[in-house]
PDB file of N, CA and C in Angstrom:
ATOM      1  N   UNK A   1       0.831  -1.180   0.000  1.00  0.00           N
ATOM      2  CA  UNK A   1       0.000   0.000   0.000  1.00  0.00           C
ATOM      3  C   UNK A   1       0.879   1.250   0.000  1.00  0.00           C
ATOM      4  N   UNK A   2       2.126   1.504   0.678  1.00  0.00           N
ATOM      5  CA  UNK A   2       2.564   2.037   0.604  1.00  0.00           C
ATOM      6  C   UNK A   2       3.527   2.588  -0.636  1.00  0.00           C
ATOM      7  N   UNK A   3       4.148   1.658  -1.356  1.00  0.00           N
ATOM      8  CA  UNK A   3       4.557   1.769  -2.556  1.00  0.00           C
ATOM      9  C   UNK A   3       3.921   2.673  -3.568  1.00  0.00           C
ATOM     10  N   UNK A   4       1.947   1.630  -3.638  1.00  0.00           N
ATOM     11  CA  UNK A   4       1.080   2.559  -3.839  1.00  0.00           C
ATOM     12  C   UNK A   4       1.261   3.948  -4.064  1.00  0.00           C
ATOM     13  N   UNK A   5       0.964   4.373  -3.009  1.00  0.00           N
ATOM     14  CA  UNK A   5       1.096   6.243  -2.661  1.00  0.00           C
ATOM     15  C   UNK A   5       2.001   6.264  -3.235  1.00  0.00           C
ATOM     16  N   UNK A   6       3.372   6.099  -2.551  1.00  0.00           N
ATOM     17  CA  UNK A   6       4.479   6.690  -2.720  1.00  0.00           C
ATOM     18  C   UNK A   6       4.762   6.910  -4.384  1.00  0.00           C
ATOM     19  N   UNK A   7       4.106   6.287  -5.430  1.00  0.00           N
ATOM     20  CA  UNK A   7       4.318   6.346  -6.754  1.00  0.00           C
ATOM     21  C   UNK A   7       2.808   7.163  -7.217  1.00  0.00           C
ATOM     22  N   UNK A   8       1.730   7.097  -6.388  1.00  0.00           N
ATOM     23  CA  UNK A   8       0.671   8.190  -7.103  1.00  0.00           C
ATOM     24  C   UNK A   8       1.099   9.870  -6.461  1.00  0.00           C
ATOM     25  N   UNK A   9       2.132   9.866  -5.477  1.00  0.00           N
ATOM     26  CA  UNK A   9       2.348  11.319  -4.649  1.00  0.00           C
ATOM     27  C   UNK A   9       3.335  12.367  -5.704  1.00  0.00           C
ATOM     28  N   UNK A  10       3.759  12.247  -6.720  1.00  0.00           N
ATOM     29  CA  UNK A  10       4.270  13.449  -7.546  1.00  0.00           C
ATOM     30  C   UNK A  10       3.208  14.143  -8.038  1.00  0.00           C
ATOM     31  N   UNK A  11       2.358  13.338  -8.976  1.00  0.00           N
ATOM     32  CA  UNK A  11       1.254  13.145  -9.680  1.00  0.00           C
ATOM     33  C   UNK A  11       0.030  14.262  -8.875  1.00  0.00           C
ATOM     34  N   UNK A  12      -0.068  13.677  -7.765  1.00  0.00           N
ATOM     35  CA  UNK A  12      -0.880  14.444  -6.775  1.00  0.00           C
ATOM     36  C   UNK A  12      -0.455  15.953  -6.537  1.00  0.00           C
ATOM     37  N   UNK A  13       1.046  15.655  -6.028  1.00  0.00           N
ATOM     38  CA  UNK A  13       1.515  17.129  -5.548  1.00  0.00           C
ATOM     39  C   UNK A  13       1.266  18.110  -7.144  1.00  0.00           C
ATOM     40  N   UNK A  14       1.572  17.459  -8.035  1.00  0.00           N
ATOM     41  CA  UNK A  14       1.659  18.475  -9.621  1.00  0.00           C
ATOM     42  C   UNK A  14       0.548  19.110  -9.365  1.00  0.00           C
ATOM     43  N   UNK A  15      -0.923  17.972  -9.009  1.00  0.00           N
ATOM     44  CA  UNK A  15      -2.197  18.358  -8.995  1.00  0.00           C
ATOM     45  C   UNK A  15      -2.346  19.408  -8.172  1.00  0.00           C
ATOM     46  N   UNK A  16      -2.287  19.437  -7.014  1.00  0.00           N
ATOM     47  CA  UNK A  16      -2.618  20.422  -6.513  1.00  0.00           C
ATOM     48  C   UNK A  16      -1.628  21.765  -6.653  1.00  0.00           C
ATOM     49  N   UNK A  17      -0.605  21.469  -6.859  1.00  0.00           N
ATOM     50  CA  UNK A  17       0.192  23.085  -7.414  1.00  0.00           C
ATOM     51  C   UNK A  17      -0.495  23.595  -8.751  1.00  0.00           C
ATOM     52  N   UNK A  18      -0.943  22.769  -9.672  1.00  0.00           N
ATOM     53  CA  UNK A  18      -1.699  23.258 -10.836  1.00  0.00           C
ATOM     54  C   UNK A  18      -3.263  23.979 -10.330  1.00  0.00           C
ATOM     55  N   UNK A  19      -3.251  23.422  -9.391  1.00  0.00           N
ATOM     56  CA  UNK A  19      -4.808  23.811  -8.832  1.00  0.00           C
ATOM     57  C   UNK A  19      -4.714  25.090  -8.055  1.00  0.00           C
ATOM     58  N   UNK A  20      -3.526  26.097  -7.582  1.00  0.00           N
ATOM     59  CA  UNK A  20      -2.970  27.035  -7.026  1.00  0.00           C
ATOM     60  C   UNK A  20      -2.742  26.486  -5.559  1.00  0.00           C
ATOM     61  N   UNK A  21      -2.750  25.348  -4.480  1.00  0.00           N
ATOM     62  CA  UNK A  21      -1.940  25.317  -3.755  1.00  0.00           C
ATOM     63  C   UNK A  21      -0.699  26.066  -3.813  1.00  0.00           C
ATOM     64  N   UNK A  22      -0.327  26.359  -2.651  1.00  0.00           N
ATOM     65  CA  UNK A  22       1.180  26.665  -2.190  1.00  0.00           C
ATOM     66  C   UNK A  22       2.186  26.020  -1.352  1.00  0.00           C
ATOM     67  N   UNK A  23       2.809  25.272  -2.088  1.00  0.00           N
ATOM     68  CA  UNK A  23       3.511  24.273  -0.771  1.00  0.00           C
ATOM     69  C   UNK A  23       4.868  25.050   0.424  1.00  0.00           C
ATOM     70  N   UNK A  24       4.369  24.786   1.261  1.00  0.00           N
ATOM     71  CA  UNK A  24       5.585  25.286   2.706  1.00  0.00           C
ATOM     72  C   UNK A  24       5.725  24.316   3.239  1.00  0.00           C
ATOM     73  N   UNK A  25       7.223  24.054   3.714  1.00  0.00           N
ATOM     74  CA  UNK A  25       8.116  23.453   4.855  1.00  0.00           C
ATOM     75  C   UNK A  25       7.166  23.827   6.346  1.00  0.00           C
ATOM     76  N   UNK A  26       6.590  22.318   6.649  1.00  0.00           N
ATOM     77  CA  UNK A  26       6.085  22.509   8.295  1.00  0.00           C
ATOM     78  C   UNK A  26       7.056  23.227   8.884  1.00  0.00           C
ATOM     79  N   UNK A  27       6.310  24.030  10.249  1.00  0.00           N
ATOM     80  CA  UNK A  27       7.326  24.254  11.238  1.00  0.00           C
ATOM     81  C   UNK A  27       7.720  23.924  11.614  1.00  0.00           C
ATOM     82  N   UNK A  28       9.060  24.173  12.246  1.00  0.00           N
ATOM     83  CA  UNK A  28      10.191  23.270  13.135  1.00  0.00           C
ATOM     84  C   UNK A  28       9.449  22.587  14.639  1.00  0.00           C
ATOM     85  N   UNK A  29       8.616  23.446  15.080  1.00  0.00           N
ATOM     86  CA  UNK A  29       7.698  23.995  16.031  1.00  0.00           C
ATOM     87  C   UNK A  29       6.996  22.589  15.656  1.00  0.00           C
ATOM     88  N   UNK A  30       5.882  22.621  15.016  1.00  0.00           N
ATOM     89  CA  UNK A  30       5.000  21.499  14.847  1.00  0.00           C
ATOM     90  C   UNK A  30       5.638  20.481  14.412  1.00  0.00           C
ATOM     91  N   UNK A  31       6.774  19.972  14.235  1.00  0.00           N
ATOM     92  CA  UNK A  31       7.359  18.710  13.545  1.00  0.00           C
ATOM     93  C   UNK A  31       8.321  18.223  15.050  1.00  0.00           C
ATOM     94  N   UNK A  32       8.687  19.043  15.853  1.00  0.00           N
ATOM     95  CA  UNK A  32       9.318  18.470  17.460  1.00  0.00           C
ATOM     96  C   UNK A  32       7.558  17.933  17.791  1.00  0.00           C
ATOM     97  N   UNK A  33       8.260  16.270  18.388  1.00  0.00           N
ATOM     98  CA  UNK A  33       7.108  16.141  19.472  1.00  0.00           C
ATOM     99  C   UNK A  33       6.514  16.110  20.557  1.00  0.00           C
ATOM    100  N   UNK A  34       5.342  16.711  20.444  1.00  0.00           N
ATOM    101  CA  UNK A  34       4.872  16.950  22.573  1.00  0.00           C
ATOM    102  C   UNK A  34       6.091  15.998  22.994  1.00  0.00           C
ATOM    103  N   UNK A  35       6.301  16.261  24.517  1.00  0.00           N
ATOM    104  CA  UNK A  35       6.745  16.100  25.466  1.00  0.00           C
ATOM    105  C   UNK A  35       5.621  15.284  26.049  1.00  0.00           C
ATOM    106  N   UNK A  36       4.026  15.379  25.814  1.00  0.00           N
ATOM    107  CA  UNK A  36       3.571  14.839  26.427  1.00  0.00           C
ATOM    108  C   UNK A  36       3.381  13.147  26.146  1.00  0.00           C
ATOM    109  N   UNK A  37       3.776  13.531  24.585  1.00  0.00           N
ATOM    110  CA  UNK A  37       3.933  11.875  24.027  1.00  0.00           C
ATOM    111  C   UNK A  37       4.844  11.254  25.061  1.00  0.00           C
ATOM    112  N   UNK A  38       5.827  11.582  25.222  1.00  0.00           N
ATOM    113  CA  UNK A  38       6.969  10.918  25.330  1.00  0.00           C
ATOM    114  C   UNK A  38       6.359  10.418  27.220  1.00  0.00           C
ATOM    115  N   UNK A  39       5.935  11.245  27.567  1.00  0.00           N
ATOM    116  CA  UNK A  39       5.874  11.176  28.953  1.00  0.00           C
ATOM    117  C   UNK A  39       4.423  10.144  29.161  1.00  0.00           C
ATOM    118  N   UNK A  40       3.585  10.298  28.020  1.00  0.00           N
ATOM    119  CA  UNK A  40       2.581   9.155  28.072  1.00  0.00           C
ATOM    120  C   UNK A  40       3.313   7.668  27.516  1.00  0.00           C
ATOM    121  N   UNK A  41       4.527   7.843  26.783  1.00  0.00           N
ATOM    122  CA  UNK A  41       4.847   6.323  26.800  1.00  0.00           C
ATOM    123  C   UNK A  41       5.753   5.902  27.663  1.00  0.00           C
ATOM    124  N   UNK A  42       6.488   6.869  28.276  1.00  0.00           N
ATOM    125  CA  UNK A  42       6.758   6.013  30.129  1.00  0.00           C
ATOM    126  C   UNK A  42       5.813   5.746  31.293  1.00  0.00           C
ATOM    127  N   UNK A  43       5.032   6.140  30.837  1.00  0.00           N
ATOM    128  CA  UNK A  43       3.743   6.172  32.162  1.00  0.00           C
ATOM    129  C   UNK A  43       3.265   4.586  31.411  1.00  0.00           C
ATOM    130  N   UNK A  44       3.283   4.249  29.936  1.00  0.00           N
ATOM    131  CA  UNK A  44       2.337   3.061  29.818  1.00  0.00           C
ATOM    132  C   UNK A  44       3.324   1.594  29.824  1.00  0.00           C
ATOM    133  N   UNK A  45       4.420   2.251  29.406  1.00  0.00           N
ATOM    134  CA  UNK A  45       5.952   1.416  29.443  1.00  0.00           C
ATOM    135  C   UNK A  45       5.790   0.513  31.019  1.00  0.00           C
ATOM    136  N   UNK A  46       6.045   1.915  31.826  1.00  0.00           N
ATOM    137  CA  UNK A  46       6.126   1.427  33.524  1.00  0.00           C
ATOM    138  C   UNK A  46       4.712   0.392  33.803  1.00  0.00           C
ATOM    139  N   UNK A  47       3.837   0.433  33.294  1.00  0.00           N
ATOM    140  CA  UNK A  47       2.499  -0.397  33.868  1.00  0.00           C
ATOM    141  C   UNK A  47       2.385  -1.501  32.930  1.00  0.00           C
ATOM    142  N   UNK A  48       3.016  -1.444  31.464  1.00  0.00           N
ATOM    143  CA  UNK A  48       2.410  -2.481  30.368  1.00  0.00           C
ATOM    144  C   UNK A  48       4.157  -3.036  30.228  1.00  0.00           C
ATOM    145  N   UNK A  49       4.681  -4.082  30.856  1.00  0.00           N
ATOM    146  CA  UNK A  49       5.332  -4.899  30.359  1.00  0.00           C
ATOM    147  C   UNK A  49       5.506  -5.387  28.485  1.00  0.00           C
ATOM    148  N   UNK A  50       4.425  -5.826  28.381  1.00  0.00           N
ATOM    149  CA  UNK A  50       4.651  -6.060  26.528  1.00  0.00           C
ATOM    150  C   UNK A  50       4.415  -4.903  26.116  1.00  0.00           C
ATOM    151  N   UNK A  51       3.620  -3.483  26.088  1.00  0.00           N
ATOM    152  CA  UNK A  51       4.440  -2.036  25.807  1.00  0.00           C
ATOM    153  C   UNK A  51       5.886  -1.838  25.615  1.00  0.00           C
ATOM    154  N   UNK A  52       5.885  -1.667  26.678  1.00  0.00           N
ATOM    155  CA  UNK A  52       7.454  -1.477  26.931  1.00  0.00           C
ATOM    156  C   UNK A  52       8.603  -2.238  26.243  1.00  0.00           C
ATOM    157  N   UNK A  53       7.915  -3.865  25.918  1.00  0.00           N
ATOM    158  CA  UNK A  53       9.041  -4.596  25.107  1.00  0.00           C
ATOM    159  C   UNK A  53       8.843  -4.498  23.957  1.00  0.00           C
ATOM    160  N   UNK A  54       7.433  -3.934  23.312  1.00  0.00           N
ATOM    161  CA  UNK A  54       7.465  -3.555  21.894  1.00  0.00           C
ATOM    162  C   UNK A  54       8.087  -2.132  21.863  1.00  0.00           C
ATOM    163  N   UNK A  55       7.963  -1.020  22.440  1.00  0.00           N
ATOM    164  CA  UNK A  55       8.337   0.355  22.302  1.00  0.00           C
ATOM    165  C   UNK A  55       9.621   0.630  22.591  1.00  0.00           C
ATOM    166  N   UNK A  56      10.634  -0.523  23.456  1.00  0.00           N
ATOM    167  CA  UNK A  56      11.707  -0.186  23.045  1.00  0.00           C
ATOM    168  C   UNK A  56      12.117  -1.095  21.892  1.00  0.00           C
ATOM    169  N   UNK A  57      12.353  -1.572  21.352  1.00  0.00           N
ATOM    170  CA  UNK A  57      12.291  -2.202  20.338  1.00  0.00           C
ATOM    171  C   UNK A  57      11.903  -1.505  19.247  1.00  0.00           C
ATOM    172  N   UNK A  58      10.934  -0.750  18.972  1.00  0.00           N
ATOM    173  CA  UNK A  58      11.046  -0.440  18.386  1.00  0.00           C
ATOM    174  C   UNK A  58      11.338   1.257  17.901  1.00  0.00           C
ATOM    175  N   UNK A  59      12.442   1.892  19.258  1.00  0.00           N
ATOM    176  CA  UNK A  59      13.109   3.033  19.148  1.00  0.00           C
ATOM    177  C   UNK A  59      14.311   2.503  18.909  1.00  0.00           C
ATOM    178  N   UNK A  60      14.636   1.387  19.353  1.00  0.00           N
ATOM    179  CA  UNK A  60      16.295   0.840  18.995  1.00  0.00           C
ATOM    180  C   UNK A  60      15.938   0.784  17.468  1.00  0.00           C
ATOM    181  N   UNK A  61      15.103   0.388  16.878  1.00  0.00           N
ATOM    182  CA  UNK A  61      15.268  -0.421  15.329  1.00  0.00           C
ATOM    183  C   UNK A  61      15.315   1.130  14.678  1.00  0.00           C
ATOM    184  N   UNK A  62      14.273   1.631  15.144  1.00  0.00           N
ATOM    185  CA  UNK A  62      13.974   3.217  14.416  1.00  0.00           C
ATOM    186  C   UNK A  62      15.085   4.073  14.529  1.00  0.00           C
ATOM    187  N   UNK A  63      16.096   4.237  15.604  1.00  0.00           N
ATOM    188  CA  UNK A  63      17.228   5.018  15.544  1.00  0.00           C
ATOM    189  C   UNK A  63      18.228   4.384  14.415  1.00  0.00           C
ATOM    190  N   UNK A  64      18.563   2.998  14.844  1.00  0.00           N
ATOM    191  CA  UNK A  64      19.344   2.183  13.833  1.00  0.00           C
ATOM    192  C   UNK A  64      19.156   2.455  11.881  1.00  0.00           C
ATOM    193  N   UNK A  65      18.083   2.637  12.047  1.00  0.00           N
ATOM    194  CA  UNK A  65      17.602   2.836  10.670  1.00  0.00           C
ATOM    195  C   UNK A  65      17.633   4.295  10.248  1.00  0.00           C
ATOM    196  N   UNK A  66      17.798   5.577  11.522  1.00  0.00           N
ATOM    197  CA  UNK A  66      18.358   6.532  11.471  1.00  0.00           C
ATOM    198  C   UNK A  66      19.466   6.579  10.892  1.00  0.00           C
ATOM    199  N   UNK A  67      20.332   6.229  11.378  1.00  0.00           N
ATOM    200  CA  UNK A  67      21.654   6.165  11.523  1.00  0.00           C
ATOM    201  C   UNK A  67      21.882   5.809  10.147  1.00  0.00           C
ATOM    202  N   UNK A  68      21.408   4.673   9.638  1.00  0.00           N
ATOM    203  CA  UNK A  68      21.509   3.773   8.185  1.00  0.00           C
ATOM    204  C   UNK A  68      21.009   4.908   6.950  1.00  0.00           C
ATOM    205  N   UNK A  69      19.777   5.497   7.182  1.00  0.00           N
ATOM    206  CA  UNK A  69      19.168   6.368   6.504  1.00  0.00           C
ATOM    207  C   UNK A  69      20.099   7.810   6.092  1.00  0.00           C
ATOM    208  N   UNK A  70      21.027   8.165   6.840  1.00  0.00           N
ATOM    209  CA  UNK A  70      21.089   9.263   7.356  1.00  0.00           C
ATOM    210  C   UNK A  70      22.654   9.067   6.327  1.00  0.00           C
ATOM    211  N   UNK A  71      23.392   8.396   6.651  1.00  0.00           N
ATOM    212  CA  UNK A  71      24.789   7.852   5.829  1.00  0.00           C
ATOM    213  C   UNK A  71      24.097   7.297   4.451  1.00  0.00           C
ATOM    214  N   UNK A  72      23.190   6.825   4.389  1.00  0.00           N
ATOM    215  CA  UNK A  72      23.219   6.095   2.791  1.00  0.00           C
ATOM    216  C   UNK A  72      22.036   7.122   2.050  1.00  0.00           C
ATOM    217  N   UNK A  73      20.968   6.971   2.612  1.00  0.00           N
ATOM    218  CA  UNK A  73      19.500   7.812   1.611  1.00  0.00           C
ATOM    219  C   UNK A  73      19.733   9.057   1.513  1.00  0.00           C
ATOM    220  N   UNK A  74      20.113   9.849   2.693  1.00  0.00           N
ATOM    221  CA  UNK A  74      19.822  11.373   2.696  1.00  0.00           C
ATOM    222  C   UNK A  74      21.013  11.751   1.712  1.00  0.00           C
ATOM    223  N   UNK A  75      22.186  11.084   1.779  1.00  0.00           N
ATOM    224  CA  UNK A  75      23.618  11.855   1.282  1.00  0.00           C
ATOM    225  C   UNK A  75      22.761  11.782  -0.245  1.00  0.00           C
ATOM    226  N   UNK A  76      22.585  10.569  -0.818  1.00  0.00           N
ATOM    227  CA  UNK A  76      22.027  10.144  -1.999  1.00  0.00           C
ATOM    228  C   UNK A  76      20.700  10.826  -2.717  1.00  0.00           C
ATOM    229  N   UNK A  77      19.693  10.823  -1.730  1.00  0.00           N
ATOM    230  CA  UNK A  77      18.998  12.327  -1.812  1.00  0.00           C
ATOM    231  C   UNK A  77      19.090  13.444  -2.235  1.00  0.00           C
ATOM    232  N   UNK A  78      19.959  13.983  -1.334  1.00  0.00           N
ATOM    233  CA  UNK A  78      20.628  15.295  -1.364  1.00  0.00           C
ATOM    234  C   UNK A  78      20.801  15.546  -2.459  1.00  0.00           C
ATOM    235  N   UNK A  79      22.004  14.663  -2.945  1.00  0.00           N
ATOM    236  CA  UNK A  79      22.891  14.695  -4.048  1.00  0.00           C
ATOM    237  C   UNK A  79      22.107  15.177  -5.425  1.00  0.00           C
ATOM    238  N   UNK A  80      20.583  13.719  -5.233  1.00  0.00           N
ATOM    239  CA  UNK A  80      19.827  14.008  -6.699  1.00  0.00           C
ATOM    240  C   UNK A  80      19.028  15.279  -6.890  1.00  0.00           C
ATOM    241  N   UNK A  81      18.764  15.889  -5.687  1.00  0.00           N
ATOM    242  CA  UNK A  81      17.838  16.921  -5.608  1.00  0.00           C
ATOM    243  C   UNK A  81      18.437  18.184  -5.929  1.00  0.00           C
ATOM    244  N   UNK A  82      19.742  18.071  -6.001  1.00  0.00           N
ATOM    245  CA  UNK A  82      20.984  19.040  -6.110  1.00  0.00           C
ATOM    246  C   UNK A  82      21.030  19.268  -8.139  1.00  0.00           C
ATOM    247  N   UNK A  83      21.369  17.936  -8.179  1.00  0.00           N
ATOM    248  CA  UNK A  83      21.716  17.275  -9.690  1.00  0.00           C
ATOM    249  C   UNK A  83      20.571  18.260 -10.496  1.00  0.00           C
ATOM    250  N   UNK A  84      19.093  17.728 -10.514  1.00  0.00           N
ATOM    251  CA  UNK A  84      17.921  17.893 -10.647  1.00  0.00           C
ATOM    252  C   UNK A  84      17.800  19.557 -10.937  1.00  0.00           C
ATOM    253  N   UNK A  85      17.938  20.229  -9.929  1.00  0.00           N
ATOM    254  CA  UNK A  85      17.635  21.764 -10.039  1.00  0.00           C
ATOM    255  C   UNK A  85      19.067  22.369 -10.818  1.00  0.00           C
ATOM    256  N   UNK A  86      19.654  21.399 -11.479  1.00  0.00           N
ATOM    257  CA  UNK A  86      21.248  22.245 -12.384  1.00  0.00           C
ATOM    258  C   UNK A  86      20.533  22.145 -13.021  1.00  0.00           C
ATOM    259  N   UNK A  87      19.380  21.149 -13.775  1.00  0.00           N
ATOM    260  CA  UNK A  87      18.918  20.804 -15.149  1.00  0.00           C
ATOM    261  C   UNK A  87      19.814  19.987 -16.017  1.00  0.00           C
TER     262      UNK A  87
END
């Protein structure tokens, strides 16, 4: 499903810039998350045993894949998005 999107989302974005949308960069502001998240998943961590063994688990995998993302996709990214706007 995801693939899906991810191959109808140029298509879309064209659409709506042809349609006069204006696209902006979220705020830095709205893209940090509550504090209260974080503080509702130690409160459910501390009481829910299998919580806690899925949610760390899956901040270890999600940083790891940071880390992976960050050295291989973004440099590679970068690069094409760079390439792209020389023409």
């Amino acid at each position: 499903m995801m693939s899906i999107n991810d191959a109808g989302n140029p298509a879309a974005l064209k659409r709506l810039v042809a349609g006069g949308a204006q696209l902006r960069r979220f705020p830095q502001a709205l893209m940090k998350p509550p504090t209260r998240d974080q503080h509702t998943y130690a409160e459910v961590s501390a009481k829910n045993a299998e919580f806690k063994k899925v949610y760390d688990s899956m901040v270890a995998f999600r940083g790891d894949q940071y880390l992976w993302w960050q050295v291989a996709e973004l440099s590679f990214d970068s690069f094409m998005v760079r390439m792209r706007s020389r023409g």
